[in-house]
C-alpha atoms as a PDB file:
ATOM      1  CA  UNK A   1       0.000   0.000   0.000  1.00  0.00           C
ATOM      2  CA  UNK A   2       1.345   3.079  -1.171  1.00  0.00           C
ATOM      3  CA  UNK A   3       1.004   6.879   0.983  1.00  0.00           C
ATOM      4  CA  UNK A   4      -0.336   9.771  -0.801  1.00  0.00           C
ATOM      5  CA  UNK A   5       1.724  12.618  -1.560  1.00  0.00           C
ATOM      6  CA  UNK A   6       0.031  14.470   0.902  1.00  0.00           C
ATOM      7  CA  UNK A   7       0.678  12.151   3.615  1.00  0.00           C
ATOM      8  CA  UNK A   8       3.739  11.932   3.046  1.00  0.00           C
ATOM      9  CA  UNK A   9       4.957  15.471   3.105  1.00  0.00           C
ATOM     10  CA  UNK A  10       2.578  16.339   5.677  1.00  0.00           C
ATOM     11  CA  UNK A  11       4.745  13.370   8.069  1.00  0.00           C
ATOM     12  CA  UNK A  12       8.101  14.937   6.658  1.00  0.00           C
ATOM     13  CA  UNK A  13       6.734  18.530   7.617  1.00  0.00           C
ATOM     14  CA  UNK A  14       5.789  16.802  11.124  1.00  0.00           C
ATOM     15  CA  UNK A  15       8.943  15.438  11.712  1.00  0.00           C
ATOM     16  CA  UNK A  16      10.983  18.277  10.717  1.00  0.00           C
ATOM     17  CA  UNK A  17       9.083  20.747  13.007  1.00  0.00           C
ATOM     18  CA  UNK A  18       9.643  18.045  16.372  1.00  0.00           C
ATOM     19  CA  UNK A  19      13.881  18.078  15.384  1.00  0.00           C
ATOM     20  CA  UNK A  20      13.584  22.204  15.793  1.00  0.00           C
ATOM     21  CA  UNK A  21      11.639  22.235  18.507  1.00  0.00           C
ATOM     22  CA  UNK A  22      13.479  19.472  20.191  1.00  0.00           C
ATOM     23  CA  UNK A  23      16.938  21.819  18.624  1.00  0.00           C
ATOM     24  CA  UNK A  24      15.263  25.006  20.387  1.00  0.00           C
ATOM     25  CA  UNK A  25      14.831  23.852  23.774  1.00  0.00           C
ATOM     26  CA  UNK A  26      18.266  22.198  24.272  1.00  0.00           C
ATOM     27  CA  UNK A  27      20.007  24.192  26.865  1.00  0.00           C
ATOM     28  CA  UNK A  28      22.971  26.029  25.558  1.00  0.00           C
ATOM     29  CA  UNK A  29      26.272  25.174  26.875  1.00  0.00           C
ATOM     30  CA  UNK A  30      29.627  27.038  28.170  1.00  0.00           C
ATOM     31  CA  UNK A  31      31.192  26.772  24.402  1.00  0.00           C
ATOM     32  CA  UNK A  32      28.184  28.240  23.188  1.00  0.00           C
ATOM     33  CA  UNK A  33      28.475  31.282  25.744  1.00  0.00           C
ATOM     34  CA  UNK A  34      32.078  31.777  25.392  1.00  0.00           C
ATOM     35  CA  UNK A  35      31.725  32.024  21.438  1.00  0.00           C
ATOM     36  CA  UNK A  36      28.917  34.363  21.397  1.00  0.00           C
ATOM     37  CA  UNK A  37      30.173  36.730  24.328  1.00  0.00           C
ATOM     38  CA  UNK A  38      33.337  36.703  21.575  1.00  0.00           C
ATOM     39  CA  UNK A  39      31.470  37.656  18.978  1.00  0.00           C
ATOM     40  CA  UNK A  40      29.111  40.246  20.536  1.00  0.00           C
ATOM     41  CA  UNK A  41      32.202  41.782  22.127  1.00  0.00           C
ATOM     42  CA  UNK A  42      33.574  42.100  17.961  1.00  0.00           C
ATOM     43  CA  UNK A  43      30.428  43.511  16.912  1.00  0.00           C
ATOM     44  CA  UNK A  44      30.568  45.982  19.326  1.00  0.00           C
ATOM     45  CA  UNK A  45      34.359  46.803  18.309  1.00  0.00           C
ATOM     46  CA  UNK A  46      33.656  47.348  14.641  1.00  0.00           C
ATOM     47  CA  UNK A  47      29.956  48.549  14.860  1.00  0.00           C
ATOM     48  CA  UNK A  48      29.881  50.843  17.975  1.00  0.00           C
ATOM     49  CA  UNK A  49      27.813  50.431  20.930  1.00  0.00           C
ATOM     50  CA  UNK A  50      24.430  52.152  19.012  1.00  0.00           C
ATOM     51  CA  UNK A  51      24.282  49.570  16.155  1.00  0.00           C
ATOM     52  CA  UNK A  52      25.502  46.599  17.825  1.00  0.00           C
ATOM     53  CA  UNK A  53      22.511  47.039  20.964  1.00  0.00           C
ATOM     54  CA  UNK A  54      19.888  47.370  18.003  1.00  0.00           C
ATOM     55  CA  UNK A  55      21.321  43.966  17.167  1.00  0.00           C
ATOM     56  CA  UNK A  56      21.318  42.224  20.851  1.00  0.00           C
ATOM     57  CA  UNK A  57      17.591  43.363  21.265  1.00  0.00           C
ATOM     58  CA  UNK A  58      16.219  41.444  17.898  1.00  0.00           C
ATOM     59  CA  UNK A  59      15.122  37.970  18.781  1.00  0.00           C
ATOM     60  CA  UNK A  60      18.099  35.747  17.118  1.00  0.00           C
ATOM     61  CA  UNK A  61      21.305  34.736  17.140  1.00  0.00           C
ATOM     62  CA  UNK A  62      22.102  37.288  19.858  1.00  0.00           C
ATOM     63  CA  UNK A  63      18.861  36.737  22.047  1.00  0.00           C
ATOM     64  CA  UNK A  64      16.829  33.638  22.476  1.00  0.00           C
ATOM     65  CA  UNK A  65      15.649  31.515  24.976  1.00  0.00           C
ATOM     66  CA  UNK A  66      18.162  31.875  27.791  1.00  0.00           C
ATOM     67  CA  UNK A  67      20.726  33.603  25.912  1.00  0.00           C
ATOM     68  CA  UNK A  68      21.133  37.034  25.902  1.00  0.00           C
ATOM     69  CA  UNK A  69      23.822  39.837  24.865  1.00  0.00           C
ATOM     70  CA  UNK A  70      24.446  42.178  28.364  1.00  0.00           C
ATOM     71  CA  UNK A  71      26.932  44.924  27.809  1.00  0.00           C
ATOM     72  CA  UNK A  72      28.340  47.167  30.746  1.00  0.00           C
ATOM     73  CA  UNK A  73      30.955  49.876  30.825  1.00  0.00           C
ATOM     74  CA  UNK A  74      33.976  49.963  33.235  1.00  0.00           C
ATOM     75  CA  UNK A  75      32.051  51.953  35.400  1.00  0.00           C
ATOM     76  CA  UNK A  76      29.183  49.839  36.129  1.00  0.00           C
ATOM     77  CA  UNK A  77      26.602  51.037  33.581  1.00  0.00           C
ATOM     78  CA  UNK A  78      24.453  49.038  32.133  1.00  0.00           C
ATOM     79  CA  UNK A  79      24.503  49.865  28.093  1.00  0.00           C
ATOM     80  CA  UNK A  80      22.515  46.495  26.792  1.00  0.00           C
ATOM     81  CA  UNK A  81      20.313  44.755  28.674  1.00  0.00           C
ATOM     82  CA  UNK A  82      17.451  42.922  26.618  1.00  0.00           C
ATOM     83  CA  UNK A  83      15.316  41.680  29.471  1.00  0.00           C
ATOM     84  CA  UNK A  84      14.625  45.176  30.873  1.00  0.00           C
ATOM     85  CA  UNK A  85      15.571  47.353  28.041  1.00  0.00           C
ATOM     86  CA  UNK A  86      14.187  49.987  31.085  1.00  0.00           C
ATOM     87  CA  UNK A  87      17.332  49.869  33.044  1.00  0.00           C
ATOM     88  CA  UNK A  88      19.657  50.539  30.163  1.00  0.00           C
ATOM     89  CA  UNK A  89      21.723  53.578  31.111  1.00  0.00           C
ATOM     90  CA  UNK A  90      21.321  52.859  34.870  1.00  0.00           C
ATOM     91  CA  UNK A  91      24.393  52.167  37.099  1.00  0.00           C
ATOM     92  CA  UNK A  92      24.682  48.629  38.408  1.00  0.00           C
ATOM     93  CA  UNK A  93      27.858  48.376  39.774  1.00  0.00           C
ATOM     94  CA  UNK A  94      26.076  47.295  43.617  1.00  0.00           C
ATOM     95  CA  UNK A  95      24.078  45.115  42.016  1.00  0.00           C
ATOM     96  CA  UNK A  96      24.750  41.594  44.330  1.00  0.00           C
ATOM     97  CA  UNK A  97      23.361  38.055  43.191  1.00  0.00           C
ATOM     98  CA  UNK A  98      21.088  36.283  44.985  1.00  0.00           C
ATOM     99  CA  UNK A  99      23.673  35.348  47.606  1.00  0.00           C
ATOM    100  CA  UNK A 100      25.233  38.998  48.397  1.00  0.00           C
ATOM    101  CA  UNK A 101      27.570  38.263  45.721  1.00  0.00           C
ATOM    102  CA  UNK A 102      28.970  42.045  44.139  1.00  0.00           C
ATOM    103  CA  UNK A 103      28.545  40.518  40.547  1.00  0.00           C
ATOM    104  CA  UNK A 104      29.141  43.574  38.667  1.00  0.00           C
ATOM    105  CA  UNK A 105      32.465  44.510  40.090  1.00  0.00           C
ATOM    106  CA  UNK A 106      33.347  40.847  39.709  1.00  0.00           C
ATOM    107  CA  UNK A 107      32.894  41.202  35.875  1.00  0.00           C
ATOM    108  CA  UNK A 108      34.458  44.261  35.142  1.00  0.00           C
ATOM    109  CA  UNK A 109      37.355  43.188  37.331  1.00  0.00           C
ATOM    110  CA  UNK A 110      37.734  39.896  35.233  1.00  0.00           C
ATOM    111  CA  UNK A 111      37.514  42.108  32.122  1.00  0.00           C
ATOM    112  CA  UNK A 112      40.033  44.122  33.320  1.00  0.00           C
ATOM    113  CA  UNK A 113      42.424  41.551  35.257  1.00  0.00           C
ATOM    114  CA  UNK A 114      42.200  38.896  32.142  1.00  0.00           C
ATOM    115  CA  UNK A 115      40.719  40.682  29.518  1.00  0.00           C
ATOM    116  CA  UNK A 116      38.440  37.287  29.548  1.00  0.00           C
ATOM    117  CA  UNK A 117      37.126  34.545  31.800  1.00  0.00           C
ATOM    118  CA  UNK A 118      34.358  32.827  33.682  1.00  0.00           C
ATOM    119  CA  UNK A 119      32.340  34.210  36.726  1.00  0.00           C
ATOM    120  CA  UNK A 120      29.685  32.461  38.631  1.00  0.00           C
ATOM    121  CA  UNK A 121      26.805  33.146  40.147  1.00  0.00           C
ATOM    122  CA  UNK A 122      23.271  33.079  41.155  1.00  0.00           C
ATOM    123  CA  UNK A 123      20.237  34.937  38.909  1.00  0.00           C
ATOM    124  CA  UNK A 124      16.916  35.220  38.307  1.00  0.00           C
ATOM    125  CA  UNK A 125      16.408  33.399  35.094  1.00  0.00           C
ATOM    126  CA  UNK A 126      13.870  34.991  32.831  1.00  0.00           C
ATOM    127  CA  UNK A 127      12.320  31.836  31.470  1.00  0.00           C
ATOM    128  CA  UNK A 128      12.076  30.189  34.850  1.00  0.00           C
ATOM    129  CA  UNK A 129      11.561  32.740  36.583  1.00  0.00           C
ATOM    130  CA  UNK A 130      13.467  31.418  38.984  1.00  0.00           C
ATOM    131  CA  UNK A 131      16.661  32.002  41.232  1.00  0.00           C
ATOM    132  CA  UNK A 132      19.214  29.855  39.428  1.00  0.00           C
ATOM    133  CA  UNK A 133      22.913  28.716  39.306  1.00  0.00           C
ATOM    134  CA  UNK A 134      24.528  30.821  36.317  1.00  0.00           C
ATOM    135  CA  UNK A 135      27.512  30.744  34.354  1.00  0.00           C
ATOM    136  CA  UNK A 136      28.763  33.826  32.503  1.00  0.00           C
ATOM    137  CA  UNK A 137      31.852  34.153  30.360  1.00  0.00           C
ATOM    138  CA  UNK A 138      33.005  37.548  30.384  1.00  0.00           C
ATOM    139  CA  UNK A 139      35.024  39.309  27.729  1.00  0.00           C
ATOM    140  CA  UNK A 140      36.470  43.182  27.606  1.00  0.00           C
ATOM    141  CA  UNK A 141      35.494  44.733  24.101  1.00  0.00           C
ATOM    142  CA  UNK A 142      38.259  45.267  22.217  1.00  0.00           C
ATOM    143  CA  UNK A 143      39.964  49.285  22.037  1.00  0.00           C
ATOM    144  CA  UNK A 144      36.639  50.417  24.427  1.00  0.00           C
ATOM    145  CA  UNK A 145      35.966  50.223  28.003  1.00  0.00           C
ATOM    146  CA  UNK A 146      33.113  48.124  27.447  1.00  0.00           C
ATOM    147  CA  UNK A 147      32.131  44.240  28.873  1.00  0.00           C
ATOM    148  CA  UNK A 148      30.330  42.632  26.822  1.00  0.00           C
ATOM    149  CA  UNK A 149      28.913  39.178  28.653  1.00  0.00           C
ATOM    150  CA  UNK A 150      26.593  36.268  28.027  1.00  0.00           C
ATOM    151  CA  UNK A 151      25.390  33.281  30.454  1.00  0.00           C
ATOM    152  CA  UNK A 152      24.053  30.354  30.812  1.00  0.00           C
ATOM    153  CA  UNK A 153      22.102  28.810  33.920  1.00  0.00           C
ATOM    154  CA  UNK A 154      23.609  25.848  35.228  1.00  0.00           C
END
């Protein structure tokens, strides 16, 4: 017995949509933070600040899911941030995790010590909406005394 066309393409279209689905919610990993902190950090370096937060806000590769493009200045500011676009331009440097933890001085000092590197810590995760483990990879933007820094929760 032999499907219709129809059938046929209507499984394929099936199957297709469960693999990107399945694709979407995988949770991203360390290698995938690390290489897009790296690259937001060179779009910010060759586009400027302006163009390159126009970017981080779009839903894609820059923001989805868990992932999102933050970008501070050496002083504490927060330039990008696409889950409250509302505190851009507000000064963060106090800000502590959920365990007193002065997160925002840790990251510029990484930036600054290493030019690059890890910092851990615990944040409110904006698909959970819960308090969660988080892993950020940190990364000073090139010629500018910007951070620019993307996690992933643990």
């Amino acid at each position: 017995m032999r499907c219709p066309r129809a059938v046929t393409s209507l499984l394929c279209a099936a199957a297709l949509a469960l693999s990107v689905s399945s694709f979407a919610a995988e949770k991203p990993t360390a290698d995938e933070a690390k290489a897009l902190t790296l690259k937001a950090a060179d779009l910010v370096a060759s586009k400027g600040i302006d163009a390159a937060r126009a970017v981080f806000h779009e839903d894609g590769e820059f923001k989805h899911g868990e992932i999102y493009v933050n970008v501070i200045d050496m002083e504490g500011k927060w330039l990008v941030y696409p889950p409250r676009p509302a505190g851009e331009g507000q000064s963060v440097i106090n800000v502590k995790d959920a365990d007193g933890k002065a997160l925002v001085q840790e990251i510029i000092k990484v930036a600054k010590d290493q030019g690059e590197g890890w910092v851990e810590y615990r944040w409110m995760n904006p698909t959970s909406n819960k308090i969660e483990p988080k892993l950020t990879y940190v990364k000073r933007v090139p010629n500018a005394d910007l951070v620019a820094y993307v996690g992933i929760y643990k």
